[in-house]
Structures are given as C-alpha cells and as structure tokens.
Protein backbone atom coordinates (compact mmCIF):
# COMPACT_ATOMS: atom_id res chain seq x y z
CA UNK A 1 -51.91 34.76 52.20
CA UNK A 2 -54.71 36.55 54.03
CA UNK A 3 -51.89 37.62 57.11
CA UNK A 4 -49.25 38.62 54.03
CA UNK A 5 -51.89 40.71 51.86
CA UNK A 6 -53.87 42.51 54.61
CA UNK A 7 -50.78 43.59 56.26
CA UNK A 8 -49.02 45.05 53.25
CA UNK A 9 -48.38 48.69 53.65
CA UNK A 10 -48.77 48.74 49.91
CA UNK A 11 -52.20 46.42 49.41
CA UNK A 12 -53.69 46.17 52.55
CA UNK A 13 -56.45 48.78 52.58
CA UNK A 14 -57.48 47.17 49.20
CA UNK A 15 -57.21 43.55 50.73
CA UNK A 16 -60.66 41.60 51.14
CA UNK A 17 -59.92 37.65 50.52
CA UNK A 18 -58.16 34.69 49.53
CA UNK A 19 -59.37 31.52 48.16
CA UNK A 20 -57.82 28.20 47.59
CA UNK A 21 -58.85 27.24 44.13
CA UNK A 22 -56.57 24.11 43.14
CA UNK A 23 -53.80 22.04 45.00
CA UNK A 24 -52.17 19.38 44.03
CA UNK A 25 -49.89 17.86 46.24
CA UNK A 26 -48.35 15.80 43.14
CA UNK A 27 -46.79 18.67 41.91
CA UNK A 28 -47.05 21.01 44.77
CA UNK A 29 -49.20 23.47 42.77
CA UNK A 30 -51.54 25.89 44.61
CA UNK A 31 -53.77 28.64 42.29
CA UNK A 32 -55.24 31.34 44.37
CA UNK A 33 -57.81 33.59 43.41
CA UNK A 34 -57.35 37.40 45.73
CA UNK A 35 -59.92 39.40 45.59
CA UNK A 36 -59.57 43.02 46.11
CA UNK A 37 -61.78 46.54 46.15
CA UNK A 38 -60.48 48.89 44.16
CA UNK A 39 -61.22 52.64 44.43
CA UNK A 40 -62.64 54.33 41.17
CA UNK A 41 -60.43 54.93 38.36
CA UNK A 42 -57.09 56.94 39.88
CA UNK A 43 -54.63 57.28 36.81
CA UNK A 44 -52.26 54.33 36.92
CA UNK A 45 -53.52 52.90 40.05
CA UNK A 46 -54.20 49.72 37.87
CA UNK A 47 -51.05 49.86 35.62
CA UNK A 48 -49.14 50.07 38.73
CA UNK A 49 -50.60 48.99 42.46
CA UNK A 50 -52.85 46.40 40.54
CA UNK A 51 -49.67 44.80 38.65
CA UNK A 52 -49.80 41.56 38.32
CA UNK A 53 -46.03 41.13 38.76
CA UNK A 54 -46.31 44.01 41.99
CA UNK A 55 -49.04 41.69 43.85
CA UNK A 56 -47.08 38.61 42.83
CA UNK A 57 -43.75 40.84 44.35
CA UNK A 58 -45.45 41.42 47.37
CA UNK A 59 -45.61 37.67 48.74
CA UNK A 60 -41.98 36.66 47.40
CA UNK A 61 -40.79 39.68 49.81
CA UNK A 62 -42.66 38.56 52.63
CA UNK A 63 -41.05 34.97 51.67
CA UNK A 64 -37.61 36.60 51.64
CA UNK A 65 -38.38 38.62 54.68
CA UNK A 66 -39.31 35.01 56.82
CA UNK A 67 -35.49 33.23 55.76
C-alpha cells in the first residue's frame, strides 16, 4: 500500500503511512488504517481528493493496472 499511495499522482504528496490493523487469514480480511496530511481547508479538497470511494479507487486501479 505504501509503494501504491506514495506514488499516486493524485495522493502522493498527501501520503505519510500505512498500518496493518487486522488480518485474518480465515476469511482473507485485511483493515488498514492510511494516514494522510492534509493542507488547510481548500474548498472541496475533502468532498473530493479525501473521498472515501476516490482513495478506495486509487488501489483497485493500481490492481487493474498489475493484470
């Protein structure tokens, strides 16, 4: 996650870490915690660059991108 994240044209600059926080190879479940700096309030930087479904977007390309 660190590689994927910190070389996003989109993310990277606001990159700092990644953190296993469960796994389970029963289920193959893995919860990550990122962790990024975020400049002071820009209008919609949040809404948008800070997305939930945008960061999530970001690894399934790089997963699409690898097959």
């Amino acid at each position: 996650l660190t590689d994927v994240y910190s070389s996003s044209p989109a993310l990277g600059r606001y990159f700092r870490s990644a953190k296993v926080v469960y796994f389970s190879n029963e289920s193959s479940t893995v919860f990550y915690q990122l962790q990024f700096s975020v400049p002071p309030s820009t209008e919609g930087f949040m809404e948008n660059t800070m997305n939930p479904d945008f960061i999530r977007n970001v690894l399934r390309q790089n997963i699409y991108d690898e097959e």
